[in-house]
C-alpha atoms as a PDB file:
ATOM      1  CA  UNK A   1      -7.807 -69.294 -40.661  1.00  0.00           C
ATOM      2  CA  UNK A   2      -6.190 -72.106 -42.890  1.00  0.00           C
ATOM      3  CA  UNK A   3      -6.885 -73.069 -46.141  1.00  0.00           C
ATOM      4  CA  UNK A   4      -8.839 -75.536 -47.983  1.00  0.00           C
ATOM      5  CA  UNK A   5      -8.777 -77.607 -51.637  1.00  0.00           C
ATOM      6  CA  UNK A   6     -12.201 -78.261 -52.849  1.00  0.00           C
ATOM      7  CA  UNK A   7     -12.472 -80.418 -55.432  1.00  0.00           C
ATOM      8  CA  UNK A   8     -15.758 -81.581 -57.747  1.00  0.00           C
ATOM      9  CA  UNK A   9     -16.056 -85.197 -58.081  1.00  0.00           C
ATOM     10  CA  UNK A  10     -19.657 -85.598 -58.740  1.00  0.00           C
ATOM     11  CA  UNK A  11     -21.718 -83.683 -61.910  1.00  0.00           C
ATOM     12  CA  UNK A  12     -23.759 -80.567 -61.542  1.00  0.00           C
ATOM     13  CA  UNK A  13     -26.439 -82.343 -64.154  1.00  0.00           C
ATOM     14  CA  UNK A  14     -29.859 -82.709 -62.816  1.00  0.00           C
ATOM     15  CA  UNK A  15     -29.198 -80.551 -59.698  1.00  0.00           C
ATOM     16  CA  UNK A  16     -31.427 -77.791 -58.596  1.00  0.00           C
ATOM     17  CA  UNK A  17     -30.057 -74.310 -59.939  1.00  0.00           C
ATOM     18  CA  UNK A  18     -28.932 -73.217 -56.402  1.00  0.00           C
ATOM     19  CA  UNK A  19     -26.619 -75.920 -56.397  1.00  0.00           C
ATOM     20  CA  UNK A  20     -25.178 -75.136 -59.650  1.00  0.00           C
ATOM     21  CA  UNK A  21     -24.704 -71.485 -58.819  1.00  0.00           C
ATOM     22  CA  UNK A  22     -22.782 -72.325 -55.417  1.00  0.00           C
ATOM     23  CA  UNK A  23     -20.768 -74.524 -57.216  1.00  0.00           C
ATOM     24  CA  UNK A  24     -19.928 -71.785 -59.619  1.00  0.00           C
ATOM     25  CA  UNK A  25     -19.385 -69.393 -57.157  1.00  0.00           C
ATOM     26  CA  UNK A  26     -16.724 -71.515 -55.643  1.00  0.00           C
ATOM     27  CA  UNK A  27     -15.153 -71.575 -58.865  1.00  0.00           C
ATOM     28  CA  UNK A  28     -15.889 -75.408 -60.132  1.00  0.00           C
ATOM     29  CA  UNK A  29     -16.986 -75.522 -63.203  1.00  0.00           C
ATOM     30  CA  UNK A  30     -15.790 -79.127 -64.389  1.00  0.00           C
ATOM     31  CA  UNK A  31     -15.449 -82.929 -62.851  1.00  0.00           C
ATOM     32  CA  UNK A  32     -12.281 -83.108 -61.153  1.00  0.00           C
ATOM     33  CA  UNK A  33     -11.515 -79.499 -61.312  1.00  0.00           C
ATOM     34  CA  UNK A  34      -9.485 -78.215 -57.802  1.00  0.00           C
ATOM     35  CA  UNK A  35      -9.958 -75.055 -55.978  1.00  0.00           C
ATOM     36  CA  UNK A  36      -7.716 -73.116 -52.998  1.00  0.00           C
ATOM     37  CA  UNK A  37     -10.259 -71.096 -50.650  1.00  0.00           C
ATOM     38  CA  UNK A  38      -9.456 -69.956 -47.155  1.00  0.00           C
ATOM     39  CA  UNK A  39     -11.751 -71.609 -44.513  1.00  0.00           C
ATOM     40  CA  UNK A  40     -13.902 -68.928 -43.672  1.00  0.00           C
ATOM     41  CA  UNK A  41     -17.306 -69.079 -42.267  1.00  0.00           C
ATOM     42  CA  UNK A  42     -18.902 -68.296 -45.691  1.00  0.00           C
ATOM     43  CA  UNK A  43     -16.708 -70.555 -48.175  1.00  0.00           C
ATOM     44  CA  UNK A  44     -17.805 -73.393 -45.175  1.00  0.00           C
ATOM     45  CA  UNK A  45     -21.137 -72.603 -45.193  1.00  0.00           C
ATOM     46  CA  UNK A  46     -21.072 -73.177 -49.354  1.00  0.00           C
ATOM     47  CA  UNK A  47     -19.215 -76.562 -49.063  1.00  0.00           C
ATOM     48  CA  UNK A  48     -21.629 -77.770 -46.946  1.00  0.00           C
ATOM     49  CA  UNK A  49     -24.389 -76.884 -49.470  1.00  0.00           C
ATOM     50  CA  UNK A  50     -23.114 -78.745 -52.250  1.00  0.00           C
ATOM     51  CA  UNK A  51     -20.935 -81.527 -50.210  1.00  0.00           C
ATOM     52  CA  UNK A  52     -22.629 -84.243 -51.839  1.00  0.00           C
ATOM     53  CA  UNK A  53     -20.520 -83.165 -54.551  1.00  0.00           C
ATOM     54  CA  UNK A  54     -17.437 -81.768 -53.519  1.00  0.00           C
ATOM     55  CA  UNK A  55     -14.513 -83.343 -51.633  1.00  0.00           C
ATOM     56  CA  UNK A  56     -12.345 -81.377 -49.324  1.00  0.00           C
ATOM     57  CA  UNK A  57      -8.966 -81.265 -47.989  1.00  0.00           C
ATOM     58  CA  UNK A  58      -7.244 -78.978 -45.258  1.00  0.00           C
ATOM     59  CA  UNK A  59      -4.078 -77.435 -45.989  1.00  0.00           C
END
């Protein structure tokens, strides 16, 4: 599987908790902030939760 950057370029303020804790899971705490992950089916599956707020790039 390859590898993706996900990075947060919209706030976590005023977003239901779930969202907050998948964003924290992926390890985004802060605007801007940039993350490696390898595409698996269950780092997917959490970018498309929160993909409102996230941008992503393949590697």
């Amino acid at each position: 599987m390859g590898k993706i950057i996900v990075k947060q370029v919209r706030s976590k303020i005023r977003r239901p908790k779930d969202q907050k804790r998948t964003l924290e899971a992926l390890g985004l705490r802060k605007m801007n902030q940039e993350v490696e992950h390898e595409a698996t089916p269950q780092i997917l599956g959490m970018v498309n939760k929160v993909k409102h707020l996230v941008s992503v790039k393949e590697i």
